[in-house]
C-alpha atoms as a PDB file:
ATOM      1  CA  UNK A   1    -124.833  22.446  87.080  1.00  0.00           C
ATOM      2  CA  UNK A   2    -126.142  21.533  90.726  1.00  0.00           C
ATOM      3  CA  UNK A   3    -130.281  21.426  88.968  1.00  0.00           C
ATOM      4  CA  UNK A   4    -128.034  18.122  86.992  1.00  0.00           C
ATOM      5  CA  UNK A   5    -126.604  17.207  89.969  1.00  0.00           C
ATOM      6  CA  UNK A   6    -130.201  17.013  91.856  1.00  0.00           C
ATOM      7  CA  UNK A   7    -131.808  15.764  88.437  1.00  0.00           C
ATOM      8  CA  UNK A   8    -129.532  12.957  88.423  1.00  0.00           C
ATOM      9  CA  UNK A   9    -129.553  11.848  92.494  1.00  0.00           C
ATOM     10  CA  UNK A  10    -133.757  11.648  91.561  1.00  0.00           C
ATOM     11  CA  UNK A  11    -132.967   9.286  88.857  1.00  0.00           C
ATOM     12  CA  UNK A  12    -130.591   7.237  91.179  1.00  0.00           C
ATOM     13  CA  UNK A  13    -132.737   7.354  93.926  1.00  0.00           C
ATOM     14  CA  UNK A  14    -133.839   3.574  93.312  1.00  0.00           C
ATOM     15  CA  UNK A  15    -130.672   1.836  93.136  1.00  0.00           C
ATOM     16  CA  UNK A  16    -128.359   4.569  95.536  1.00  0.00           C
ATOM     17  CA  UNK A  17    -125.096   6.247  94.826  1.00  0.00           C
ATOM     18  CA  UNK A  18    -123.966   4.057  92.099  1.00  0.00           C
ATOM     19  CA  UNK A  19    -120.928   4.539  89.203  1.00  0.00           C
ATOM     20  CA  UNK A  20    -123.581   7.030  87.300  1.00  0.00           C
ATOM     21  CA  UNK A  21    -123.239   9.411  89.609  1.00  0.00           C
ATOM     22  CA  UNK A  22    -119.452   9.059  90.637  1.00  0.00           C
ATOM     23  CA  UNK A  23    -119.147   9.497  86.902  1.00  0.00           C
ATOM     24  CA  UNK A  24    -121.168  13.007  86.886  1.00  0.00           C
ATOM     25  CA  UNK A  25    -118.796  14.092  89.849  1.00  0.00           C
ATOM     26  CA  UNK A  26    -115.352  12.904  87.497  1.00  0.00           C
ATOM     27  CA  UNK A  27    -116.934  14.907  84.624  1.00  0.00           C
ATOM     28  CA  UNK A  28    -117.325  18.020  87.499  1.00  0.00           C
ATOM     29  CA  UNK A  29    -114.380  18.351  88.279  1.00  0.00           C
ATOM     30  CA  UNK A  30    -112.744  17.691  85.161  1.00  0.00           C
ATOM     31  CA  UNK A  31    -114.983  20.652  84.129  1.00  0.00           C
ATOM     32  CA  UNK A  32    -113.430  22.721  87.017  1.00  0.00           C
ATOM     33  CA  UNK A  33    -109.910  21.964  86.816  1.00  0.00           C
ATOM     34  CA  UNK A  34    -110.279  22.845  82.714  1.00  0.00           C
ATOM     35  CA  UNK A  35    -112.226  26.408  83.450  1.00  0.00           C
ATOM     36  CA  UNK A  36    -109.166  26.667  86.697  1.00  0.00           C
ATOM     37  CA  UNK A  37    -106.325  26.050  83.876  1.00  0.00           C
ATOM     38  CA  UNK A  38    -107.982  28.378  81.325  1.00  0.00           C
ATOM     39  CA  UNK A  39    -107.928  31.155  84.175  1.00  0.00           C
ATOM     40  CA  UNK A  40    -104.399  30.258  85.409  1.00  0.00           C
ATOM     41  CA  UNK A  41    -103.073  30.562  81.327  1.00  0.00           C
ATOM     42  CA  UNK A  42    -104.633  33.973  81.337  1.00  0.00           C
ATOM     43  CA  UNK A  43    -102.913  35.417  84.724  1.00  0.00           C
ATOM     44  CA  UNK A  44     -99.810  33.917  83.208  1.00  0.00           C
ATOM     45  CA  UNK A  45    -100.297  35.679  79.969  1.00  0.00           C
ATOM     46  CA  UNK A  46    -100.914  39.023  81.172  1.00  0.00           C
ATOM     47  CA  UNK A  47     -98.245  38.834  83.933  1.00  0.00           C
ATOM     48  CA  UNK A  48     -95.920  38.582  80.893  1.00  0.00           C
ATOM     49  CA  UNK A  49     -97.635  41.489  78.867  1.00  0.00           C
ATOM     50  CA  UNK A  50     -97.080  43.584  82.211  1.00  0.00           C
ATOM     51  CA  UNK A  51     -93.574  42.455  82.731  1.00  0.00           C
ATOM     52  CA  UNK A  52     -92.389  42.998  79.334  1.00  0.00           C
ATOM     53  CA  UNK A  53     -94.146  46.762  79.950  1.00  0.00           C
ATOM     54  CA  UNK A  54     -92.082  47.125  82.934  1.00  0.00           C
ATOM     55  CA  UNK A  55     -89.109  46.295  80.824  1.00  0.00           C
ATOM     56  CA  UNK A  56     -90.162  48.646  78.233  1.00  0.00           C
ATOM     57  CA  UNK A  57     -90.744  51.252  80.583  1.00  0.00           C
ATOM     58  CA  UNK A  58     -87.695  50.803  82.764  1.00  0.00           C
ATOM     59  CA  UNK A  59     -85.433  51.235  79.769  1.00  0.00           C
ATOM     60  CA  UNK A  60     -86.951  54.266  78.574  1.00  0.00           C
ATOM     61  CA  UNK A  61     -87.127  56.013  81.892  1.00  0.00           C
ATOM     62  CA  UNK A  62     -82.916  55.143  81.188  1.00  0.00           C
ATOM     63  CA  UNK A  63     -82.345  56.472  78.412  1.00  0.00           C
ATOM     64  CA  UNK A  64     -84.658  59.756  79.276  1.00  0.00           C
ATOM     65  CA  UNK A  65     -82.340  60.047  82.846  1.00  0.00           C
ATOM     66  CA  UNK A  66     -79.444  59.450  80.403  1.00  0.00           C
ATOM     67  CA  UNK A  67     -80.196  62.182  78.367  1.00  0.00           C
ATOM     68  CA  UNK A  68     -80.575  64.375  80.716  1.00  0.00           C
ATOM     69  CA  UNK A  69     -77.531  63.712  82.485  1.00  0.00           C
ATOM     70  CA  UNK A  70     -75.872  64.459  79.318  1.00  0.00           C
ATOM     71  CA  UNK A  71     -77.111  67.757  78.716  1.00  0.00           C
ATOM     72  CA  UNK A  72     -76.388  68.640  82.358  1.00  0.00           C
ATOM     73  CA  UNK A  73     -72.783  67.625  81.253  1.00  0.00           C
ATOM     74  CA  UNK A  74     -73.020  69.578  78.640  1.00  0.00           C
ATOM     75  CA  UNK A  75     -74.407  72.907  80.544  1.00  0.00           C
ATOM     76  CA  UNK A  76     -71.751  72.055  82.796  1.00  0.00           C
ATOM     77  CA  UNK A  77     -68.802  72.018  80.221  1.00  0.00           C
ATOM     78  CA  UNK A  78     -70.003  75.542  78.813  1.00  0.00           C
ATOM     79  CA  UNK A  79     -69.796  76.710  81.951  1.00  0.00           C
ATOM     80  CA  UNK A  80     -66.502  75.196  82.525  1.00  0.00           C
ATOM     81  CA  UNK A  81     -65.795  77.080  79.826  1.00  0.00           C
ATOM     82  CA  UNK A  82     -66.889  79.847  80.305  1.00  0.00           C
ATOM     83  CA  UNK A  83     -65.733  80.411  83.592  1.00  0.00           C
ATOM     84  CA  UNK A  84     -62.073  79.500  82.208  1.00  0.00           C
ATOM     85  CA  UNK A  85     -62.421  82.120  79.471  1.00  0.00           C
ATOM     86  CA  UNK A  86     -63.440  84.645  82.753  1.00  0.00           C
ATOM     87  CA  UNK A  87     -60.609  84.171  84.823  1.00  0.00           C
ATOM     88  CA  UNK A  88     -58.082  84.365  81.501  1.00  0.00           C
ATOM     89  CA  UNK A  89     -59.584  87.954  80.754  1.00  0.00           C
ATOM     90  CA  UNK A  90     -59.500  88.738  84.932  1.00  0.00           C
ATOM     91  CA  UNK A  91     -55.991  87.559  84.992  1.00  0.00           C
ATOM     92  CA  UNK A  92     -55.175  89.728  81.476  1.00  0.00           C
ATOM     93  CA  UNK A  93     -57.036  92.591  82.857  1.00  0.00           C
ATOM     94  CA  UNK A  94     -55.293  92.601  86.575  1.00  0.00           C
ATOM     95  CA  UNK A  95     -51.662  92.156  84.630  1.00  0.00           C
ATOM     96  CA  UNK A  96     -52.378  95.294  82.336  1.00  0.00           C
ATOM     97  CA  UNK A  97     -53.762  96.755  85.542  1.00  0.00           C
ATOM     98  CA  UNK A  98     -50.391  95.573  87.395  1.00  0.00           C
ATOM     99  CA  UNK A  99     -48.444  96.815  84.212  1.00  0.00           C
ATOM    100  CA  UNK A 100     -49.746 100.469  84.631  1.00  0.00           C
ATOM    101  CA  UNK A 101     -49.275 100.790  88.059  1.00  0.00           C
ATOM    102  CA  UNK A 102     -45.658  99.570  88.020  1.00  0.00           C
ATOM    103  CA  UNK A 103     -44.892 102.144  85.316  1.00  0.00           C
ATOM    104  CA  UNK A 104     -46.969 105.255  86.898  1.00  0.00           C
ATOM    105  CA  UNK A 105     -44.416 104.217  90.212  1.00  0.00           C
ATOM    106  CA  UNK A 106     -41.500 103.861  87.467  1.00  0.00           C
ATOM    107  CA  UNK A 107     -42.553 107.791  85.914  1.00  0.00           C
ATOM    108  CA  UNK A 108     -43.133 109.165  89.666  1.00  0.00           C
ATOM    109  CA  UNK A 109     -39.528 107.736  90.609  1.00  0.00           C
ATOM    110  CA  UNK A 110     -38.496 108.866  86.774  1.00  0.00           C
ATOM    111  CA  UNK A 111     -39.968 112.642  87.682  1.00  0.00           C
ATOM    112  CA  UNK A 112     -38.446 112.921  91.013  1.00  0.00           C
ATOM    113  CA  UNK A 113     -34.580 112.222  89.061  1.00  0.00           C
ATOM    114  CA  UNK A 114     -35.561 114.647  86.721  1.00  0.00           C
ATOM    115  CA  UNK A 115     -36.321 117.608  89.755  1.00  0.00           C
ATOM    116  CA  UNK A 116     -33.921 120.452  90.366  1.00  0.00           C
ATOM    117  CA  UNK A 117     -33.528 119.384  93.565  1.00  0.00           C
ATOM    118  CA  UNK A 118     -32.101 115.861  92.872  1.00  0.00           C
ATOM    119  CA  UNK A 119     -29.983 116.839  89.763  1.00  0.00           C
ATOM    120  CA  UNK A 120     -27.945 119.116  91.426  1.00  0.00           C
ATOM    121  CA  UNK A 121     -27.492 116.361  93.687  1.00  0.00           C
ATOM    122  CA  UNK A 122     -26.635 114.522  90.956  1.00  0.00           C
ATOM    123  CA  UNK A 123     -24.241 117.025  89.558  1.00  0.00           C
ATOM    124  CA  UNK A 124     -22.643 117.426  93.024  1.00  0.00           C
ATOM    125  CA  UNK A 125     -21.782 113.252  93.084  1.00  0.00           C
ATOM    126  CA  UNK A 126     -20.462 113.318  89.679  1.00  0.00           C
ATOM    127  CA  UNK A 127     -18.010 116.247  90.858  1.00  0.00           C
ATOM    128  CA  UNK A 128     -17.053 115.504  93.244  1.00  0.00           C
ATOM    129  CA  UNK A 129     -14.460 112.814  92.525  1.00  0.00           C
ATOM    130  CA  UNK A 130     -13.656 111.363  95.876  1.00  0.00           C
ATOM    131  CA  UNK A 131     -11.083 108.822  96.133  1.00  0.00           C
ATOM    132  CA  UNK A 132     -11.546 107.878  99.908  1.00  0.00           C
ATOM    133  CA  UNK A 133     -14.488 107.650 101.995  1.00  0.00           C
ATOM    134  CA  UNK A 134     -12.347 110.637 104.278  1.00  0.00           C
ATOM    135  CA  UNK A 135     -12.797 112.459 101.399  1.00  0.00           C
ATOM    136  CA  UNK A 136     -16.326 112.030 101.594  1.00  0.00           C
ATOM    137  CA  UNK A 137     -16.633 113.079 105.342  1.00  0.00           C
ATOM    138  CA  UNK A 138     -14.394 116.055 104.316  1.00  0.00           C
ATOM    139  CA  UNK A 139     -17.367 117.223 102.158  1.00  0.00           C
ATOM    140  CA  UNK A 140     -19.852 119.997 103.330  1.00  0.00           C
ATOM    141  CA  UNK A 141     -23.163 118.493 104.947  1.00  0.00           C
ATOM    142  CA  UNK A 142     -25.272 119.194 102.025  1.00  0.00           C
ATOM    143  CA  UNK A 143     -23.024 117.579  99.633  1.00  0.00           C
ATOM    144  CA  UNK A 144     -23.004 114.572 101.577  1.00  0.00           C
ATOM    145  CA  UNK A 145     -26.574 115.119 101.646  1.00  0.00           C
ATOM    146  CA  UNK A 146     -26.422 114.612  97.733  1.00  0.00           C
ATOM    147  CA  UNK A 147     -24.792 110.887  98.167  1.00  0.00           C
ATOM    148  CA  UNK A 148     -27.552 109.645 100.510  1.00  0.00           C
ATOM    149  CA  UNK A 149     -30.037 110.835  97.599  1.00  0.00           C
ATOM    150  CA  UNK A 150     -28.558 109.332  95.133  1.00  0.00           C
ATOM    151  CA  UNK A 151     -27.918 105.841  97.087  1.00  0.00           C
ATOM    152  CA  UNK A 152     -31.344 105.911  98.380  1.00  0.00           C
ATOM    153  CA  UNK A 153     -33.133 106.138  94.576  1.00  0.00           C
ATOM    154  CA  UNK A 154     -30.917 103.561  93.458  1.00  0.00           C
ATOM    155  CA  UNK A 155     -31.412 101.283  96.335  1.00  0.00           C
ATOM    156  CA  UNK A 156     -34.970 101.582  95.622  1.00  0.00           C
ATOM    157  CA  UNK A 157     -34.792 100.263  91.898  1.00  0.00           C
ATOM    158  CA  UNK A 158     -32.727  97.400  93.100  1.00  0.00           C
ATOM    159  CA  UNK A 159     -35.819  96.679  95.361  1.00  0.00           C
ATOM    160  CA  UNK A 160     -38.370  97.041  92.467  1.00  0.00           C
ATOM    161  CA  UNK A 161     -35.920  95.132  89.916  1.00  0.00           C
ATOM    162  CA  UNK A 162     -34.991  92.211  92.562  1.00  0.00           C
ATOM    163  CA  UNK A 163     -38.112  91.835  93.585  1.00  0.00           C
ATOM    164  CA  UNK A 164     -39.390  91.604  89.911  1.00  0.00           C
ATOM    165  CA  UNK A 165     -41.949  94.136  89.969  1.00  0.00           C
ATOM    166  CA  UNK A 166     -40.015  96.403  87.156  1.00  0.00           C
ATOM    167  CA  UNK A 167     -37.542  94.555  84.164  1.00  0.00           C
ATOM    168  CA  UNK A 168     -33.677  95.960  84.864  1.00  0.00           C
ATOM    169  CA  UNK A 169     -33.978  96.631  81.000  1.00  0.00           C
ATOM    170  CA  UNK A 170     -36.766  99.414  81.945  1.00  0.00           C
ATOM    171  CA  UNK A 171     -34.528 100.718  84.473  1.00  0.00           C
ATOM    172  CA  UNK A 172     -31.330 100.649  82.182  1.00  0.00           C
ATOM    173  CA  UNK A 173     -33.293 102.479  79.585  1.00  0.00           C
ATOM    174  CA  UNK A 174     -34.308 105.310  81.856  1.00  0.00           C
ATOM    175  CA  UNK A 175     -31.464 106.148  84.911  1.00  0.00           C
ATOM    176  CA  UNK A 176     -27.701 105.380  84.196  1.00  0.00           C
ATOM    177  CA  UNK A 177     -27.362 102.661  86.822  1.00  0.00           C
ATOM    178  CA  UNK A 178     -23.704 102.256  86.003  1.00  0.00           C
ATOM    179  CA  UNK A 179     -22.511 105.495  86.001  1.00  0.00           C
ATOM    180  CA  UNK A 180     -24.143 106.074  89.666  1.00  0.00           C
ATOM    181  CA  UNK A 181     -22.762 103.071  91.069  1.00  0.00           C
ATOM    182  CA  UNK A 182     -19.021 103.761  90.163  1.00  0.00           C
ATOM    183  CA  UNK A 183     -19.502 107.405  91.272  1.00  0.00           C
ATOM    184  CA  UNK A 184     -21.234 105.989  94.594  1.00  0.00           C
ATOM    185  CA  UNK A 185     -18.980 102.907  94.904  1.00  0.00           C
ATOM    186  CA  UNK A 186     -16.660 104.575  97.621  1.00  0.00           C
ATOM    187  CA  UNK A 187     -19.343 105.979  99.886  1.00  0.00           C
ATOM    188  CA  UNK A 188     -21.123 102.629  99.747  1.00  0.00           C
ATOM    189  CA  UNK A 189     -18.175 100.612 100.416  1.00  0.00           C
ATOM    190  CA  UNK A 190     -16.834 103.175 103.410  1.00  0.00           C
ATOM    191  CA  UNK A 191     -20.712 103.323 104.707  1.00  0.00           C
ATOM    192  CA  UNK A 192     -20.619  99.423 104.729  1.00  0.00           C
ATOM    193  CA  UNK A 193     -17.124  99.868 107.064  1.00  0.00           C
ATOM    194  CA  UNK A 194     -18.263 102.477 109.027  1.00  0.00           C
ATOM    195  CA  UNK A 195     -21.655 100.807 110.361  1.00  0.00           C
ATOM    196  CA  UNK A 196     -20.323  97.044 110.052  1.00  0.00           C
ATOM    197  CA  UNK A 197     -23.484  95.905 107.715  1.00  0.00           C
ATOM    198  CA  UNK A 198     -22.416  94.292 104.156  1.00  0.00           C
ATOM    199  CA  UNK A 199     -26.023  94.992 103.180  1.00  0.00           C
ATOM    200  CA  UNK A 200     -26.159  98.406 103.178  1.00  0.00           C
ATOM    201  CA  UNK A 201     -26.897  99.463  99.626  1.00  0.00           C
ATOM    202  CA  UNK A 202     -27.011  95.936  98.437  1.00  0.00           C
ATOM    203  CA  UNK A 203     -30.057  95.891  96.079  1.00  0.00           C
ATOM    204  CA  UNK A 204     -28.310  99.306  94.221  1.00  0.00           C
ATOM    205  CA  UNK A 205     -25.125  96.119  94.374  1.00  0.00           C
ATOM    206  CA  UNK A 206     -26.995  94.220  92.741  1.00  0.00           C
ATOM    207  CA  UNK A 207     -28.728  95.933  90.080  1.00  0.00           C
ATOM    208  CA  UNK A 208     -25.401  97.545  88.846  1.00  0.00           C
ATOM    209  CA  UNK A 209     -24.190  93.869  88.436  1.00  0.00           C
ATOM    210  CA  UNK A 210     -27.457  92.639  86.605  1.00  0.00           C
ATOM    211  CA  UNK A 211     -27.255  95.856  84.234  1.00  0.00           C
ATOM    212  CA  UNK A 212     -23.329  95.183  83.721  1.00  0.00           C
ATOM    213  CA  UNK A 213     -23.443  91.728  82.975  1.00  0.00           C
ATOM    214  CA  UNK A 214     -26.412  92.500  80.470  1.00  0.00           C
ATOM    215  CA  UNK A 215     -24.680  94.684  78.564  1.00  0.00           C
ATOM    216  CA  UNK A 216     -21.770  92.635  78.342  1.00  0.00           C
ATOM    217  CA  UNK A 217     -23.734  89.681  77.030  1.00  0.00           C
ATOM    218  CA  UNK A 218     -24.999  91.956  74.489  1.00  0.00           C
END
């Protein structure tokens, strides 16, 4: 291009710059601004082609974090699940546990009724047959031993029965609340008189009243 350019100011030497050579320097730059166009369609072109990758890519890299967030769902669930299933066979296992230790204390408490030493305390309340509580005070030491015994085992399966760690229906089944509680009804009343406190003997109270009305319903 510039050995034209000098070819052609040689020629035009004789009569100067004239329109021959402004003409050459039109056709230039028309040449330019053509080649300048070509290049600027070609930029254009590929930064489409790399911004329809970008889309391309973009949307994958979505759907791959989707996926993935989906199967840490899913891991997550299981173990959801799983940890659910757990805690239903640790709660099963601590209420059998609970169960068995409730009736080993019910046995224990069952074995101690069943000593010689507390049925002939037994057998010494049932005989007794006071009508007052002077009549009670009237009795020999050891046989009003035998009425603190009996309160005291009684008042203790109240306490296990109110405070629903044994059913009354397990206690029904194995001591004779009602019997106890009518033969013991004086000496609890006259022991509530004596010391001024309604809650002596209250829980044994109460579980002759649960047992009573009980069997009544049934």
């Amino acid at each position: 291009m510039e050995q034209d350019e000098i070819l052609i100011r040689q020629q035009m030497k004789p009569f100067g710059y004239s329109l021959v050579y402004t003409t050459f320097l039109i056709q230039r730059d028309y040449h330019q601004l053509r080649m300048s166009q070509v290049d600027i369609g070609n930029i254009t072109s590929d930064l489409s082609l790399l911004s329809s990758l970008a889309i391309i890519l973009g949307a994958l890299f979505v759907i791959v974090q989707l996926r993935q967030n989906n199967k840490l769902i899913e891991a997550a669930n299981e173990q959801a699940k799983a940890a659910a299933v757990q805690a239903k066979l640790t709660n099963e296992q601590m209420k059998q546990n609970n169960d068995l230790a409730n009736m080993d204390l019910i046995m224990r408490l069952y074995e101690f009724a069943n000593s010689a030493e507390f049925q002939s305390a037994w057998l010494t309340v049932l005989n007794s047959e006071i009508n007052s509580f002077q009549d009670f005070l009237k009795l020999p030491k050891p046989d009003q031993v035998s009425f603190y015994q009996i309160g005291a085992l009684f008042e203790s399966l109240g306490v296990l029965v109110g405070r629903g760690i044994v059913r009354s229906d397990v206690i029904e089944d194995m001591f004779l609340t009602e019997l106890a509680w009518e033969s013991m009804k004086i000496f609890v009343i006259g022991m509530r008189k004596q010391h001024g406190e309604e809650e002596n003997y209250l829980a044994f109270e109460r579980l002759y009243n649960l047992v009573t009305s009980k069997n009544q319903d049934a």
